[in-house]
N, C-alpha and C. Protein backbone atom coordinates (compact mmCIF):
# COMPACT_ATOMS: atom_id res chain seq x y z
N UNK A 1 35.73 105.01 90.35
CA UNK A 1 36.51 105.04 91.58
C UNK A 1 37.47 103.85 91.65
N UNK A 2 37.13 102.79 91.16
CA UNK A 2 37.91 101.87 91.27
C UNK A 2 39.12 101.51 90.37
N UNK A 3 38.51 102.30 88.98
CA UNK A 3 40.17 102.15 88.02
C UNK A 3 40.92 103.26 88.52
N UNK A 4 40.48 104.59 89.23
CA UNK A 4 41.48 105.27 90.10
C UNK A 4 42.12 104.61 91.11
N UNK A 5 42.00 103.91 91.83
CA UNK A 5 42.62 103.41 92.93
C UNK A 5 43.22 102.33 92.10
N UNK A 6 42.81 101.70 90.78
CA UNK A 6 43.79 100.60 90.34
C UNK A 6 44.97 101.40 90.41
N UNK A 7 44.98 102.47 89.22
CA UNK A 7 46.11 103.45 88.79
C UNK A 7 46.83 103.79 89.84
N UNK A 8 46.39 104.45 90.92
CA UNK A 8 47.30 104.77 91.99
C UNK A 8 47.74 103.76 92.21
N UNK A 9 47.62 102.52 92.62
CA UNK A 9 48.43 101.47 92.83
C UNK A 9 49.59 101.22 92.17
N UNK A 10 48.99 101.24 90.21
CA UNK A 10 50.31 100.74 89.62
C UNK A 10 50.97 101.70 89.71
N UNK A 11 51.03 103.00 90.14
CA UNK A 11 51.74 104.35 89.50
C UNK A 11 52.67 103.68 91.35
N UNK A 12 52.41 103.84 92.34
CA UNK A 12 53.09 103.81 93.63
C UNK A 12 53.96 102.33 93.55
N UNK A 13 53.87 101.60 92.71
CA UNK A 13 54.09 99.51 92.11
C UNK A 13 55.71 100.23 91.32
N UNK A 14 55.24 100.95 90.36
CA UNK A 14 56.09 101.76 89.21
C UNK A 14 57.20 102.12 89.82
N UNK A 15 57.08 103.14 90.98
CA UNK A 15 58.53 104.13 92.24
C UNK A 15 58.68 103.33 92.58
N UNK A 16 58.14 102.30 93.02
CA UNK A 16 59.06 101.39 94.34
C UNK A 16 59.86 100.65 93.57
N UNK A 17 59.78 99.94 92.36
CA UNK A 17 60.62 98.92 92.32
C UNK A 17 61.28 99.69 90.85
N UNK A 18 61.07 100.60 90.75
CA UNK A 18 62.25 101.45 89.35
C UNK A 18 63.51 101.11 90.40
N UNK A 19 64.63 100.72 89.28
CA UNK A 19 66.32 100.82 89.77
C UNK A 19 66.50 102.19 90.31
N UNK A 20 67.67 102.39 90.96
CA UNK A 20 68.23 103.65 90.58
C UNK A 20 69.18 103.56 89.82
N UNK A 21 68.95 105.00 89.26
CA UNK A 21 69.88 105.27 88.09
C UNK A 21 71.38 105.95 88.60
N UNK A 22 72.55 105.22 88.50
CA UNK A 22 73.53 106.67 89.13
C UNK A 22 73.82 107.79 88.01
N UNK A 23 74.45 108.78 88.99
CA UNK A 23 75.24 109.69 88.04
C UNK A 23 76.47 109.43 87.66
N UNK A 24 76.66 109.84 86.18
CA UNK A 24 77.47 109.28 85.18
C UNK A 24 78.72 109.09 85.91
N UNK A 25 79.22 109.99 87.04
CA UNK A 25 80.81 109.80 87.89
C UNK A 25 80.54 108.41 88.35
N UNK A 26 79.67 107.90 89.15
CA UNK A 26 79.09 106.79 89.91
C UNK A 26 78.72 105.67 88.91
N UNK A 27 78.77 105.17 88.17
CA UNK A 27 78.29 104.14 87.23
C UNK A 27 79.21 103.10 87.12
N UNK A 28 80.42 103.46 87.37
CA UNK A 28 81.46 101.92 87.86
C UNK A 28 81.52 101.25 88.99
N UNK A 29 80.56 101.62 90.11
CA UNK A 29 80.41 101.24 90.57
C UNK A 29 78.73 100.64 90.72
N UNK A 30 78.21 100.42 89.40
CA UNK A 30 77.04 99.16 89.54
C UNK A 30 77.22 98.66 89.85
N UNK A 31 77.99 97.48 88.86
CA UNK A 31 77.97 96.40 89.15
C UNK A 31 78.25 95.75 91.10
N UNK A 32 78.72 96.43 91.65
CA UNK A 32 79.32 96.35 92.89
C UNK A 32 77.73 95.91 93.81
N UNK A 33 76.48 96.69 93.47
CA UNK A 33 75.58 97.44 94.24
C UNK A 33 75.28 95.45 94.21
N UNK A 34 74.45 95.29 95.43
CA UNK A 34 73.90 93.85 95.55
C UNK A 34 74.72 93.44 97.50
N UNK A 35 74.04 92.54 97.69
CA UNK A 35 74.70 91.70 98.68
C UNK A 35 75.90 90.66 98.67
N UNK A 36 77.08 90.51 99.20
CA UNK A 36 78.16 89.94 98.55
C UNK A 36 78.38 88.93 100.30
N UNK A 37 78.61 87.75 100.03
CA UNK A 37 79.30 87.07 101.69
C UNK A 37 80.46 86.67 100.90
N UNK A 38 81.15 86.83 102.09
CA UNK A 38 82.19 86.07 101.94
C UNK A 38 82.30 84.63 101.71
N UNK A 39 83.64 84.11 100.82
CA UNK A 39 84.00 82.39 100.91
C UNK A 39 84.62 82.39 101.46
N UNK A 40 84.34 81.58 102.46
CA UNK A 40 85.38 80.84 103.18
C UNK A 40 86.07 79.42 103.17
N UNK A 41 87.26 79.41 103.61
CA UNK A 41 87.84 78.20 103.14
C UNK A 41 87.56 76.87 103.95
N UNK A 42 87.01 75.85 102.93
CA UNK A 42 86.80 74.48 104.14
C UNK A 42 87.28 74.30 105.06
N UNK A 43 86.11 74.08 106.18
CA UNK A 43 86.61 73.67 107.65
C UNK A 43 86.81 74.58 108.29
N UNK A 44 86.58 76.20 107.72
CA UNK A 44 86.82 77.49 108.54
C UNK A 44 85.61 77.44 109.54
N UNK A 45 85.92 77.78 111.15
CA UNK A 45 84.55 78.60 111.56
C UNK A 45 84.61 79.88 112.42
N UNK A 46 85.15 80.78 111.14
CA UNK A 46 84.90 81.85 111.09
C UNK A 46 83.08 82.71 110.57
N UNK A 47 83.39 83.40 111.03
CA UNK A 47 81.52 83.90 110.48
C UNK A 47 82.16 84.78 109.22
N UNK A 48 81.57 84.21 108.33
CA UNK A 48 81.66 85.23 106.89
C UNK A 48 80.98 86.80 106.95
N UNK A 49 82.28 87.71 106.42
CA UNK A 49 81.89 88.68 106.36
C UNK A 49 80.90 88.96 105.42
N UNK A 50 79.99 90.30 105.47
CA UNK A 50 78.80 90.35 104.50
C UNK A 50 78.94 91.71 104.17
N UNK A 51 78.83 92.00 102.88
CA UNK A 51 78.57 93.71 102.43
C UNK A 51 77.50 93.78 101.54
N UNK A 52 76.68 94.84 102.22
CA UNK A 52 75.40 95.58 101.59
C UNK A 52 75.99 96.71 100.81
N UNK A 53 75.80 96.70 98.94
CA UNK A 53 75.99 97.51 98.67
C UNK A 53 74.34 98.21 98.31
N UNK A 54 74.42 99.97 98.41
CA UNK A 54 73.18 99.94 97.58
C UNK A 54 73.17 101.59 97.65
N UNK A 55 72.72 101.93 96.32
CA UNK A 55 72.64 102.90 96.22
C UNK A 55 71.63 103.95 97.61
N UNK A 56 72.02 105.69 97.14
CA UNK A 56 71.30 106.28 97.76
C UNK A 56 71.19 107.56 97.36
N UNK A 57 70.52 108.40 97.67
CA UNK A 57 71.00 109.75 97.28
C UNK A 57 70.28 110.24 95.93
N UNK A 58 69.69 108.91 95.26
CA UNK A 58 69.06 109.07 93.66
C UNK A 58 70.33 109.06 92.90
N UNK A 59 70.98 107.86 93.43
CA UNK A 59 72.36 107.30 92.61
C UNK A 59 73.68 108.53 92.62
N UNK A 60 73.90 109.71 93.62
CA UNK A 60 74.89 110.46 94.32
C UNK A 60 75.93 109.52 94.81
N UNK A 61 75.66 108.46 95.37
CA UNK A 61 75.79 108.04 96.88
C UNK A 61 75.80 106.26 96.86
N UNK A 62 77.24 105.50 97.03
CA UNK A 62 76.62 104.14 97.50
C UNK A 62 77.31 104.41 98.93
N UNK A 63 76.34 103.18 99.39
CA UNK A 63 75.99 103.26 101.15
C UNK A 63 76.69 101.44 100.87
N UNK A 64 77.61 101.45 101.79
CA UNK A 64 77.94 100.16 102.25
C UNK A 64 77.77 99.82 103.72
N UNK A 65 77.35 98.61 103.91
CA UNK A 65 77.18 98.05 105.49
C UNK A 65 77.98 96.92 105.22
N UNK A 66 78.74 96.47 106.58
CA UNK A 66 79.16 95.34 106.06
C UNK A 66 79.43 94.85 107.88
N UNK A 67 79.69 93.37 108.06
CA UNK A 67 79.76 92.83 109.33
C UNK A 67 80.14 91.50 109.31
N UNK A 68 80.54 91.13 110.52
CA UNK A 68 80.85 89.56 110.58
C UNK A 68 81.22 89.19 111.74
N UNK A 69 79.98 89.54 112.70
CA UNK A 69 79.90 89.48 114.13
C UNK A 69 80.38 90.57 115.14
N UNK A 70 81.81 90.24 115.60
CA UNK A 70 82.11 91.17 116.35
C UNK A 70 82.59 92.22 115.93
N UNK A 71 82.61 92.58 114.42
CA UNK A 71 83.59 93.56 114.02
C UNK A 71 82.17 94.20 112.33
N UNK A 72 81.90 95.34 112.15
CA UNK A 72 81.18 95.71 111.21
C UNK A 72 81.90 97.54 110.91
N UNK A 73 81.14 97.91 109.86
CA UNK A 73 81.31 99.15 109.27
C UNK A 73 80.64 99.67 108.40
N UNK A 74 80.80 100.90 108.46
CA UNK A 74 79.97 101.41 107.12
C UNK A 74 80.79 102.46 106.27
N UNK A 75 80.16 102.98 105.11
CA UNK A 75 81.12 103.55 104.22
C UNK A 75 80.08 104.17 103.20
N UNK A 76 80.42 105.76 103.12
CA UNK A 76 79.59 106.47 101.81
C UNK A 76 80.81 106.90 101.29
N UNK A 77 80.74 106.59 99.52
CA UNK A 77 81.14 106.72 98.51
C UNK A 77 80.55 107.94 97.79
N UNK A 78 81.08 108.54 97.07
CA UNK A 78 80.61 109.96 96.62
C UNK A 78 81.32 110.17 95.77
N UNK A 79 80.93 111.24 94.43
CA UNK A 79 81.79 111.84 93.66
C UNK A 79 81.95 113.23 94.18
N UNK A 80 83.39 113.67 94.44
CA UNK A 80 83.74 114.93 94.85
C UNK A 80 84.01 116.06 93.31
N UNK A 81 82.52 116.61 92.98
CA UNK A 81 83.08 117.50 91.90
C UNK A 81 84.24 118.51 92.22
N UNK A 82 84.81 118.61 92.77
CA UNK A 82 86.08 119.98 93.45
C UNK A 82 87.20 119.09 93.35
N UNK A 83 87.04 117.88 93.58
CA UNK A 83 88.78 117.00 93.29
C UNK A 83 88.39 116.46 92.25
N UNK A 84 87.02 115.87 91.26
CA UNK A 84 87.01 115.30 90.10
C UNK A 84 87.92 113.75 90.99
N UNK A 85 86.84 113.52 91.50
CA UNK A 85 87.09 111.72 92.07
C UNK A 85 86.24 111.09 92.94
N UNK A 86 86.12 109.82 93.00
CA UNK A 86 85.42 109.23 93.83
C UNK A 86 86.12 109.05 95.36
N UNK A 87 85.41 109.94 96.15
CA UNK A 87 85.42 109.54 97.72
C UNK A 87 84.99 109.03 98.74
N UNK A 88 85.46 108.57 99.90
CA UNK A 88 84.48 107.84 100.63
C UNK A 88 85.31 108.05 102.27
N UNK A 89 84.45 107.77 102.94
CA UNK A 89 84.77 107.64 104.47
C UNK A 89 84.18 106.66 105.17
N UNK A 90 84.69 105.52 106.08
CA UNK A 90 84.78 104.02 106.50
C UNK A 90 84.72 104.08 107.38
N UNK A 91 83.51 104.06 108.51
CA UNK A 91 83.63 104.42 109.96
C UNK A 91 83.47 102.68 110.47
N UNK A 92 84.05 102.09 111.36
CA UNK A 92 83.97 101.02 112.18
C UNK A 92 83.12 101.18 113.53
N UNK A 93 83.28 99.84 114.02
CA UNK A 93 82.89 99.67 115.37
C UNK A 93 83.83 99.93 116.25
N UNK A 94 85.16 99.64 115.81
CA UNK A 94 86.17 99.83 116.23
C UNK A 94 86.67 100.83 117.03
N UNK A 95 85.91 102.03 116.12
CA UNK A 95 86.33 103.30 116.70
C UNK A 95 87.58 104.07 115.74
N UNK A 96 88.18 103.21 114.67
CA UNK A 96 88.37 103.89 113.59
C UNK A 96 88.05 104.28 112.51
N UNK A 97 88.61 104.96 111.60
CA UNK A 97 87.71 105.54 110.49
C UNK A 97 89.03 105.63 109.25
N UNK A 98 88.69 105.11 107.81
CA UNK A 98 89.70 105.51 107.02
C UNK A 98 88.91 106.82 105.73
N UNK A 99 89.88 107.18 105.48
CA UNK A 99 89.30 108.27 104.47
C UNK A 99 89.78 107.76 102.94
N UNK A 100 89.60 107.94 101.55
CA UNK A 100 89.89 107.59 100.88
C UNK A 100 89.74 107.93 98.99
N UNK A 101 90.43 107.48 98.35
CA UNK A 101 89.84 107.83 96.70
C UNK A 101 89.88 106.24 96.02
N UNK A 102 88.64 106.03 95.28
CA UNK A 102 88.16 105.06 94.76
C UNK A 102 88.81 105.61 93.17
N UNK A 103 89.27 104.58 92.17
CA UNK A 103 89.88 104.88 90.85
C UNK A 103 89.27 103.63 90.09
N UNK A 104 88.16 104.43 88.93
CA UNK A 104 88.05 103.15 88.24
C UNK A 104 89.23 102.76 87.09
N UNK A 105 89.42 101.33 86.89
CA UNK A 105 89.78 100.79 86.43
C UNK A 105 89.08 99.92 85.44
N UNK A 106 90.17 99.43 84.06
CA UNK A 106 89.29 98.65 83.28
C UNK A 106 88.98 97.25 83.62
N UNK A 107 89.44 96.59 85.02
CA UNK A 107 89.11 95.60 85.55
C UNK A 107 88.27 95.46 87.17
N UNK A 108 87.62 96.78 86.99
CA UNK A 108 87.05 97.48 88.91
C UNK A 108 87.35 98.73 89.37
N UNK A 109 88.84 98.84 90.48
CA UNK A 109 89.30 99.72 90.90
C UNK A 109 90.09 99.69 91.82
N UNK A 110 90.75 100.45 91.63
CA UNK A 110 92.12 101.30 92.91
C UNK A 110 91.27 101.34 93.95
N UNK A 111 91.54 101.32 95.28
CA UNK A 111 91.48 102.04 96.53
C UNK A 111 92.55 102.76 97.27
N UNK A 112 92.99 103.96 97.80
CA UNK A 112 93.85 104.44 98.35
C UNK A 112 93.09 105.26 100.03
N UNK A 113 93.49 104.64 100.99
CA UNK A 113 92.98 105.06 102.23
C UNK A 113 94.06 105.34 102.78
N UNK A 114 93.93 106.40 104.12
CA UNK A 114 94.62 107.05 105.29
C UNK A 114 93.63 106.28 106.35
N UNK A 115 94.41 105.71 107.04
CA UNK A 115 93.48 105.16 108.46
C UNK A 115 93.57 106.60 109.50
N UNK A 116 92.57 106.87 110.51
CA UNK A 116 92.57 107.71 111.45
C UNK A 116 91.78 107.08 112.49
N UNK A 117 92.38 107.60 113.67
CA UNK A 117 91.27 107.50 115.22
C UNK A 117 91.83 105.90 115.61
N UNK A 118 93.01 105.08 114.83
CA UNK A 118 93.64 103.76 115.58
C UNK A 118 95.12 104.27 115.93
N UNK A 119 95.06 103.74 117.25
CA UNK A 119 96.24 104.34 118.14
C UNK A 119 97.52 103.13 117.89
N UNK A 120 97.00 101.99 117.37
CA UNK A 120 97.82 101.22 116.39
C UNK A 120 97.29 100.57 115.92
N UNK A 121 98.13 99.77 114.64
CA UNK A 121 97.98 99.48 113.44
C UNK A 121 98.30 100.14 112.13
N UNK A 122 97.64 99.48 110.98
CA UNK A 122 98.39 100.10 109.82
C UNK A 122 97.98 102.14 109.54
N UNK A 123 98.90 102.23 108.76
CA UNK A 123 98.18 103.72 108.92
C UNK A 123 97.72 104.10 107.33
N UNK A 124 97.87 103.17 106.45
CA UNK A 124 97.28 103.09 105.22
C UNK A 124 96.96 101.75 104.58
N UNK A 125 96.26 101.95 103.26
CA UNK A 125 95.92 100.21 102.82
C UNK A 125 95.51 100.91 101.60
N UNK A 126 96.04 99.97 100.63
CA UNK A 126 95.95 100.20 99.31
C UNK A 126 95.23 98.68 98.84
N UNK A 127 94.03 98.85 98.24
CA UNK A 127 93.43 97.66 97.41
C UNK A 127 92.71 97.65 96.08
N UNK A 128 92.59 96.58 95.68
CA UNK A 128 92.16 96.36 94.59
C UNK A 128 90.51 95.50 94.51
N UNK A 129 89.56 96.36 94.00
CA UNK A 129 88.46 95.42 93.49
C UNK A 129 88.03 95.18 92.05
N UNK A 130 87.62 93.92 92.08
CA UNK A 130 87.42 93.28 90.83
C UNK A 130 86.33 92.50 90.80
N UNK A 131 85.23 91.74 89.97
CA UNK A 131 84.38 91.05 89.48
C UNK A 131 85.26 89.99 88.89
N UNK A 132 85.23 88.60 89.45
CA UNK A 132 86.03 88.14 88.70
C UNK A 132 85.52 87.21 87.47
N UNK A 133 85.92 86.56 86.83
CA UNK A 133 84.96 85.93 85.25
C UNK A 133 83.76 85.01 85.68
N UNK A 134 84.14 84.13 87.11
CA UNK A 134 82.91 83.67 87.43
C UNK A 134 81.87 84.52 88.78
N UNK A 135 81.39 85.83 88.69
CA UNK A 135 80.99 86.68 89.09
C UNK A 135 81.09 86.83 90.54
N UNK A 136 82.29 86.49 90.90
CA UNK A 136 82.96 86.92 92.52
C UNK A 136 83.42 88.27 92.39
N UNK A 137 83.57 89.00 93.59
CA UNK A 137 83.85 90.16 94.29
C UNK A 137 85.29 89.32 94.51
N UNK A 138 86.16 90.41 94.12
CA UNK A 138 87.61 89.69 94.91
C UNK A 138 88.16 91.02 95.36
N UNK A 139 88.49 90.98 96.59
CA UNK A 139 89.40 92.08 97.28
C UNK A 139 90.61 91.72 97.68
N UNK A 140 91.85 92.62 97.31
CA UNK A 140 93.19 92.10 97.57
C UNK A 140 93.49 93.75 98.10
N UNK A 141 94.29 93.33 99.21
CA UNK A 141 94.73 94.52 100.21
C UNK A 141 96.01 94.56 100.50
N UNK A 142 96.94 95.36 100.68
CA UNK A 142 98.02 95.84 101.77
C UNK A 142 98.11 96.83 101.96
N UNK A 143 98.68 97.09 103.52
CA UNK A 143 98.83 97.58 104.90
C UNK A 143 100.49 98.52 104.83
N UNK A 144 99.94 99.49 105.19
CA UNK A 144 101.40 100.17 105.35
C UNK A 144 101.34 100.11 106.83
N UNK A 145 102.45 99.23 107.43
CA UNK A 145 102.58 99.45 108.74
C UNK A 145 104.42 99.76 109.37
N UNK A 146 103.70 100.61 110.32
CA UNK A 146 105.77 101.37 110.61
C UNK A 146 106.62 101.95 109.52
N UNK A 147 105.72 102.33 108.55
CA UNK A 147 106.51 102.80 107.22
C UNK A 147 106.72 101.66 106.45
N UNK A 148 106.06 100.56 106.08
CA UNK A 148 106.44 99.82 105.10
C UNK A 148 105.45 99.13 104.81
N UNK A 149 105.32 98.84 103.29
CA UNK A 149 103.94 98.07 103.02
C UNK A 149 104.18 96.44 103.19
N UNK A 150 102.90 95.78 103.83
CA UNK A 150 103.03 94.44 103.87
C UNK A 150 101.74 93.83 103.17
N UNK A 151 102.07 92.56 102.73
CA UNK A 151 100.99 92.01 102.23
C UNK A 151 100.15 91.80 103.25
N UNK A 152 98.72 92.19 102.51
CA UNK A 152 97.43 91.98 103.16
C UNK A 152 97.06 90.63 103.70
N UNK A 153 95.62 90.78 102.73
CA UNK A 153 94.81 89.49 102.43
C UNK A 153 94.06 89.91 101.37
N UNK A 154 93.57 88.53 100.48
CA UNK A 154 92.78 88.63 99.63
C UNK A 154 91.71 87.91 100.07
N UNK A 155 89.72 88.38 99.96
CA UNK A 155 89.12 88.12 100.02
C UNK A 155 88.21 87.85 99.22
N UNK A 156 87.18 86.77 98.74
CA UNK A 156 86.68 85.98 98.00
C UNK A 156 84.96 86.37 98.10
N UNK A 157 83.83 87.43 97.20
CA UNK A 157 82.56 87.22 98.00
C UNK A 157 81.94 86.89 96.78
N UNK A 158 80.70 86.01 97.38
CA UNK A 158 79.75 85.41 96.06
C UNK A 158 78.39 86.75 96.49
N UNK A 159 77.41 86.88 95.64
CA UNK A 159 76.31 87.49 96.06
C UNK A 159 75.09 86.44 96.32
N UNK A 160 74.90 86.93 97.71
CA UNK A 160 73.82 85.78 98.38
C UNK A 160 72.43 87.01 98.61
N UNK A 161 71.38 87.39 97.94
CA UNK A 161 70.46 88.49 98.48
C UNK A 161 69.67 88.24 99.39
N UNK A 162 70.37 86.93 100.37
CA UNK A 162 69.68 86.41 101.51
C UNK A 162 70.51 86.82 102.76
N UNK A 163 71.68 87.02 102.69
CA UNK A 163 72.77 86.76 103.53
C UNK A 163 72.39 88.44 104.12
N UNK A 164 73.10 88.67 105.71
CA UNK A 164 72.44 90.02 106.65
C UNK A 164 73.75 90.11 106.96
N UNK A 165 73.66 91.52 107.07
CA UNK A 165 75.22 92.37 107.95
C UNK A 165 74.84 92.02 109.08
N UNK A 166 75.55 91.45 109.90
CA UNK A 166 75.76 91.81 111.39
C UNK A 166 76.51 91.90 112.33
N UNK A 167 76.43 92.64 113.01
CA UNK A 167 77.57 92.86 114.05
C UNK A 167 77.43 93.21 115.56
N UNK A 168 77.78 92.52 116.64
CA UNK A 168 77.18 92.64 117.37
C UNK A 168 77.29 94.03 118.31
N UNK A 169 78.29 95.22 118.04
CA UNK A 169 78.04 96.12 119.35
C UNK A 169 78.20 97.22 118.00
């Protein structure tokens, strides 16, 4: 009775902490999966933004959370077999939502979004993610606003697996 209940143990030890594996469309986006905060620049006191990446779905599916007080979001990523691409939809606190196609690249990836449900602001944003050589998340963005693209911002994240999304409403 008792090397049965060992076994069940290691066999339930075994599921919990196996990775997930994605599907082969989804696999450029590993490296991404982890907790990322933002850097901020000396003397800022701003609250650093935070993104939870992590799989779901039995690797279908990454699930992003992300926050930095008063302002958070979330976002499922997906491979659309019918367009042959990676998609996703970005719902805020805000009360807007962007729709979008993820493109890997041999240095990360493309982003191409349509903003919807903001009565102003930009109405698209095109960005770029990357891993950079000393293992930062770097995001660089611009904004199509009134018909014309403007420079964004570029953002800087280290992975902290301590650091929490939050947001307050």
């Amino acid at each position: 009775m008792r090397i049965l209940l060992i076994v069940f143990i290691a066999t339930i030890l075994s599921f919990s902490t196996k990775a997930t594996e994605p599907i082969r469309e989804m696999a450029a986006l590993a490296p991404y999966v982890g907790i990322w905060e933002q850097v901020l620049a000396d003397g800022s006191t701003d609250q650093p933004d935070v993104q939870k990446w992590e799989w779901a779905f039995k690797g279908k599916v990454v699930r992003i959370l992300h926050g930095s007080g008063s302002y958070g979001g979330e976002s499922l990523i997906h491979w659309d077999t019918v367009q042959q691409k990676i998609l996703f939809r970005y719902v805020t606190n805000d009360g807007f939502y962007t729709d979008g196609v993820m493109t890997p690249t041999e240095t990360g990836f493309d982003v191409t979004e349509v903003i919807g449900g903001a009565k102003a602001g930009p109405s698209e944003v095109q960005s770029v993610y990357s891993i950079t050589a000393d293992g930062h998340l770097q995001v660089k963005a611009n904004f199509k606003m009134g018909g014309k693209w403007q420079e964004g911002f570029t953002n800087t994240y280290r992975r902290n697996p301590d650091a929490e999304v939050k947001y307050d409403n």
